[in-house]
N, C-alpha and C. Protein backbone atom coordinates (compact mmCIF):
# COMPACT_ATOMS: atom_id res chain seq x y z
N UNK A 1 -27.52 52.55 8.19
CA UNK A 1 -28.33 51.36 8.12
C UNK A 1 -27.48 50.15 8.52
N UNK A 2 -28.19 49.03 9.62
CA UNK A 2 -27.30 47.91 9.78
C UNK A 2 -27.44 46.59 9.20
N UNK A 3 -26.25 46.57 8.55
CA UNK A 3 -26.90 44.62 7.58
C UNK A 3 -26.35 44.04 8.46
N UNK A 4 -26.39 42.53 8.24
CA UNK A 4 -27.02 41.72 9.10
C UNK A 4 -26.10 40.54 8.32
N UNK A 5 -25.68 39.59 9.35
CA UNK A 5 -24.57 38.24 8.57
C UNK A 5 -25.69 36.91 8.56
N UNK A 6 -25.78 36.61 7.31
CA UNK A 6 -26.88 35.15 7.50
C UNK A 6 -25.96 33.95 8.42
N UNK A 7 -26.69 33.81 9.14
CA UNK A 7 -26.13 32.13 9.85
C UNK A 7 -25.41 31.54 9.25
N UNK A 8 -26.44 31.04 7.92
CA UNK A 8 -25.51 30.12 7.22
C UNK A 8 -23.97 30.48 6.41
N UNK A 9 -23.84 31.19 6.51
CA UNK A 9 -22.86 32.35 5.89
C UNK A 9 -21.54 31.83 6.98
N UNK A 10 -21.76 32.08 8.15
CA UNK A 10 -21.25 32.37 9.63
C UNK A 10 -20.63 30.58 9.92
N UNK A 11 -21.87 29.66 10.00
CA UNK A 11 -21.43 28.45 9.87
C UNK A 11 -20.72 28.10 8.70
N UNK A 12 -20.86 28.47 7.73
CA UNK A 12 -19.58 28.19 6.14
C UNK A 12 -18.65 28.37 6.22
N UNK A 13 -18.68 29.95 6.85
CA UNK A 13 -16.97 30.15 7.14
C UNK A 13 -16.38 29.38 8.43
N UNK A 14 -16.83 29.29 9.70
CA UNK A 14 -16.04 28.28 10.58
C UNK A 14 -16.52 27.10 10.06
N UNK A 15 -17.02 26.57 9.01
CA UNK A 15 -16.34 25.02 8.56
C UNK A 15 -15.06 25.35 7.77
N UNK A 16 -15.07 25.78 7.03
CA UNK A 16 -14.20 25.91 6.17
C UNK A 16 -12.68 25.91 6.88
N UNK A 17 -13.06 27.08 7.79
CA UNK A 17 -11.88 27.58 8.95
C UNK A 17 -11.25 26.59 9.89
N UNK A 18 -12.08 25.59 10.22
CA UNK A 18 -11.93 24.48 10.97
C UNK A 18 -11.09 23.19 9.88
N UNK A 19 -11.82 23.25 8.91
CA UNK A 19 -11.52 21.59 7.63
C UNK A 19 -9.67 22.60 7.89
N UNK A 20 -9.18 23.69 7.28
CA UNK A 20 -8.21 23.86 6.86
C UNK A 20 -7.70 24.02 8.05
N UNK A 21 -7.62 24.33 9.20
CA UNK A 21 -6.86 24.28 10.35
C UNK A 21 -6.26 22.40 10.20
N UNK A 22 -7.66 21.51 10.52
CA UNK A 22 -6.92 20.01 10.72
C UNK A 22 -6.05 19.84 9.00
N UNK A 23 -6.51 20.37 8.29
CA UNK A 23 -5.99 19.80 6.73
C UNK A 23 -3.85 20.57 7.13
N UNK A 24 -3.99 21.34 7.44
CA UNK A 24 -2.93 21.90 7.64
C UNK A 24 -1.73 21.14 8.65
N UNK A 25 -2.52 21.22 9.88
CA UNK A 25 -2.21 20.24 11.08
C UNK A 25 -1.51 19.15 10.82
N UNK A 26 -2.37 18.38 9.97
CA UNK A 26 -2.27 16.73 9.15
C UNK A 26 -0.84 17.31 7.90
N UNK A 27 -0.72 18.00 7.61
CA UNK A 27 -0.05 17.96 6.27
C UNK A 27 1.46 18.47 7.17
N UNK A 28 1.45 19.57 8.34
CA UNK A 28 2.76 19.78 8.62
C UNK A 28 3.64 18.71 9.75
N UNK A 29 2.82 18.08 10.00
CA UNK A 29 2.95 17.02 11.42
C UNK A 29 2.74 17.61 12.87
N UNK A 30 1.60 18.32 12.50
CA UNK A 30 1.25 18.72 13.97
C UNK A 30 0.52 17.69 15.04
N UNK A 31 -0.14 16.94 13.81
CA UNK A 31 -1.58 15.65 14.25
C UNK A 31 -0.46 14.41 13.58
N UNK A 32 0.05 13.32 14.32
CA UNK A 32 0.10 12.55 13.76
C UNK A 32 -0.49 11.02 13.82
N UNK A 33 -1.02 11.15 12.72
CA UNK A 33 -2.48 10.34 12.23
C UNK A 33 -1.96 8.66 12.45
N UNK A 34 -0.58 8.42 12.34
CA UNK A 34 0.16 7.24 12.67
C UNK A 34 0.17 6.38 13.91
N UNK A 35 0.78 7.29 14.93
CA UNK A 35 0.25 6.34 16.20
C UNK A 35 -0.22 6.80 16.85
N UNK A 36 -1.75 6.67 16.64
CA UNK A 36 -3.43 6.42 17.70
C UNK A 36 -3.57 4.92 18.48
N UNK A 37 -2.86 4.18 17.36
CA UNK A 37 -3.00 3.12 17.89
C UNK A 37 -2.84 1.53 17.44
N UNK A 38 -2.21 0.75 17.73
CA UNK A 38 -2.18 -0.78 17.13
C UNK A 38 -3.79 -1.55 16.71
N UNK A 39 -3.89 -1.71 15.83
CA UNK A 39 -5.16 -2.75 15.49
C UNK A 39 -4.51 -4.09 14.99
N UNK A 40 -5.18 -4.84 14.42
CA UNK A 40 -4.93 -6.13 13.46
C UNK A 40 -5.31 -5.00 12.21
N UNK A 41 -5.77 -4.54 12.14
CA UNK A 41 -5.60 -4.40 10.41
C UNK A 41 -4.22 -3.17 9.77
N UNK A 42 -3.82 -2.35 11.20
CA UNK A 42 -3.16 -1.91 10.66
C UNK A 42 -2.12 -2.39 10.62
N UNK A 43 -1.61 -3.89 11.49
CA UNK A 43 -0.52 -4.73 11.23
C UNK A 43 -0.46 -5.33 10.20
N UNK A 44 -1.66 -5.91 9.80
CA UNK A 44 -1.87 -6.07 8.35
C UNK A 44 -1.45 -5.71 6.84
N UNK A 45 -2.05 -4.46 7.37
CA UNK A 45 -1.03 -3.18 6.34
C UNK A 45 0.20 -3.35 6.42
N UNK A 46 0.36 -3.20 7.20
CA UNK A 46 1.91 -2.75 7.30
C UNK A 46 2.77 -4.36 6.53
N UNK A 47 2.08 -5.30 6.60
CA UNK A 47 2.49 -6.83 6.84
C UNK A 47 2.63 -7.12 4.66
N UNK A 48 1.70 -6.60 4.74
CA UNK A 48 1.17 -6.33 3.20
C UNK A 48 1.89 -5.67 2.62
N UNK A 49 2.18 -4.43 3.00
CA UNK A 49 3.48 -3.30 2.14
C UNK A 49 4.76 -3.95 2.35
N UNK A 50 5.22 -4.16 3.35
CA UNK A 50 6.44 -5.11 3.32
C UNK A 50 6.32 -6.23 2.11
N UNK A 51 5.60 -7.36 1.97
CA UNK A 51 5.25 -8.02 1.18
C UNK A 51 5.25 -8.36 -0.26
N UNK A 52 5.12 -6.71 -0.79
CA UNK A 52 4.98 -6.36 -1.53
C UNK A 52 6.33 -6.38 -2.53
N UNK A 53 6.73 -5.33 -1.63
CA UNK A 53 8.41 -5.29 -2.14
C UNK A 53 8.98 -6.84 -2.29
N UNK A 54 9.13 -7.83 -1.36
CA UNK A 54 9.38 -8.66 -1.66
C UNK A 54 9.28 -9.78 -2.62
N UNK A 55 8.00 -9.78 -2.74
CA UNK A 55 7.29 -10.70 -3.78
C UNK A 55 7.77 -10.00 -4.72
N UNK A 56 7.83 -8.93 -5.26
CA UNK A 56 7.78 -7.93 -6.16
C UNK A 56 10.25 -7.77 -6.41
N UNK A 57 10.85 -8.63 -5.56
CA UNK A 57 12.36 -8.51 -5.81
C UNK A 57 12.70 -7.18 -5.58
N UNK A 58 11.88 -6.39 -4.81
CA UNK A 58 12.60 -5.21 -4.73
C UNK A 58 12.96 -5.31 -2.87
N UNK A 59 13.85 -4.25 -2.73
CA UNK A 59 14.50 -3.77 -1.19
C UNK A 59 13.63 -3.55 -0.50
N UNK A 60 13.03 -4.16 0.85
CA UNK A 60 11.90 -3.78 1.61
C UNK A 60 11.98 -2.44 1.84
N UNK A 61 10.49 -1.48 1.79
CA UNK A 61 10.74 0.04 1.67
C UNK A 61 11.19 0.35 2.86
N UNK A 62 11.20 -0.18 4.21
CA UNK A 62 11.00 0.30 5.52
C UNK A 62 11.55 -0.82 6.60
N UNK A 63 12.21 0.17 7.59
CA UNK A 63 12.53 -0.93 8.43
C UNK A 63 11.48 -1.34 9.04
N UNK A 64 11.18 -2.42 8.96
CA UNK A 64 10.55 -3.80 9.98
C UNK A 64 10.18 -3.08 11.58
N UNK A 65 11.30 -2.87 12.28
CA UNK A 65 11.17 -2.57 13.50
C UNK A 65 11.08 -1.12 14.30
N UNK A 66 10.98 -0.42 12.91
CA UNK A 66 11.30 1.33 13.63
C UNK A 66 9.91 1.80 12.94
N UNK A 67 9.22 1.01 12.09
CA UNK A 67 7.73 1.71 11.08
C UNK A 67 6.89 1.25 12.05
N UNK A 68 5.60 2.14 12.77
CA UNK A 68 4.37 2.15 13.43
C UNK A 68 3.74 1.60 12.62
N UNK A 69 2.58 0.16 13.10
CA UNK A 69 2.72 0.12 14.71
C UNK A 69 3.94 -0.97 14.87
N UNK A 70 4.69 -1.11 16.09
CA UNK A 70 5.75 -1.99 16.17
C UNK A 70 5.33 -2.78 17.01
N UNK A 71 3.84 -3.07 17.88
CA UNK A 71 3.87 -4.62 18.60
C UNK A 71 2.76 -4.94 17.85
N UNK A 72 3.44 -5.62 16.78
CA UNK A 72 2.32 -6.58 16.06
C UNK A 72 2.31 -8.13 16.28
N UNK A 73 3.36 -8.17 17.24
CA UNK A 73 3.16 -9.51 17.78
C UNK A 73 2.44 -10.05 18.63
N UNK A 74 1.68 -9.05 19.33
CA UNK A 74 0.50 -9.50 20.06
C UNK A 74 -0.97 -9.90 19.05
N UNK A 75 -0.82 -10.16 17.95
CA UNK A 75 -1.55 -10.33 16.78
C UNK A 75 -1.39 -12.13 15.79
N UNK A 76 0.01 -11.69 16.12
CA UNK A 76 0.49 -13.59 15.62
C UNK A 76 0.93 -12.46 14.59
N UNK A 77 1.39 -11.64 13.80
CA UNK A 77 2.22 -10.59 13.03
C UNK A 77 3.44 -10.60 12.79
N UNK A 78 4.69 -11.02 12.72
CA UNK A 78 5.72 -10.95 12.49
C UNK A 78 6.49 -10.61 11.24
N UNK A 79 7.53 -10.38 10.99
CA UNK A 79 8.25 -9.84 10.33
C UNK A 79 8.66 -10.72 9.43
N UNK A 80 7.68 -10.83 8.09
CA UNK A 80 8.34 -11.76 6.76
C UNK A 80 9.56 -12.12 6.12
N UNK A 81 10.35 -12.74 6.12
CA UNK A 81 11.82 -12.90 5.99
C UNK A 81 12.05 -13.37 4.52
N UNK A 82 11.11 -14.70 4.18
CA UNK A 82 11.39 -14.90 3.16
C UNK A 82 9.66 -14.21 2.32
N UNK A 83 9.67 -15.10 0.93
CA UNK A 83 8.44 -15.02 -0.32
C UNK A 83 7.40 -15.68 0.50
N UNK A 84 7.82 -17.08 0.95
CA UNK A 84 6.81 -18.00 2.05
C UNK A 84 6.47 -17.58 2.81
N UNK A 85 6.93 -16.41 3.76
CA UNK A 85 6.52 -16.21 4.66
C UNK A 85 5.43 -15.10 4.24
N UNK A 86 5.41 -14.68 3.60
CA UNK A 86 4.29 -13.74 2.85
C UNK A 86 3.10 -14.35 2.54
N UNK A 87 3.03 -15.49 1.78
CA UNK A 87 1.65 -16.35 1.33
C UNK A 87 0.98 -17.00 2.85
C-alpha cells in the first residue's frame, strides 16, 4: 500500500530547513549582516555606542575607524572626541 506526504508537511520541513541554514550562516560568519551597506541610521548607531562609553567614563568599546560602516562622513557623522561632542 502507498502513503502519501501531506504538502503541508513537505512545506514545514523546507521552512524549517531553510530558517536553520540562514540561522547558521548568520551565527558562523558565512552572511555578514554588517556591511550591506552605509545608511544615516546606521552611522547613528554606531555614533550612539561610541557615546555611550564616553558619557558613561568608560574606554570607547571600538575603534572609531576600523568598526563598519566607516564613511559616515558623507552624513555630517564624525568621530566624538570629547562629552560635547556627543550632545
Amino acid at each position: 500500500m502507498l502513503k502519501s506526504i501531506a504538502v503541508q508537511a513537505v512545506f514545514l520541513i523546507a521552512v524549517i530547513a531553510i530558517s536553520l541554514f540562514f540561522i547558521v550562516a548568520i551565527f558562523w560568519g558565512w552572511i555578514d549582516t554588517t556591511k550591506f551597506g552605509t545608511s544615516e541610521a546606521s552611522c547613528a548607531a554606531k555614533k550612539t555606542s561610541y557615546c555611550s562609553s564616553l558619557l558613561n567614563n568608560r574606554p570607547p568599546p571600538f575603534d572609531w575607524d576600523k568598526k563598519e560602516p566607516t564613511d559616515c562622513e558623507q552624513f555630517g557623522i564624525t568621530k566624538p572626541n570629547t562629552k560635547e561632542d556627543c550632545k
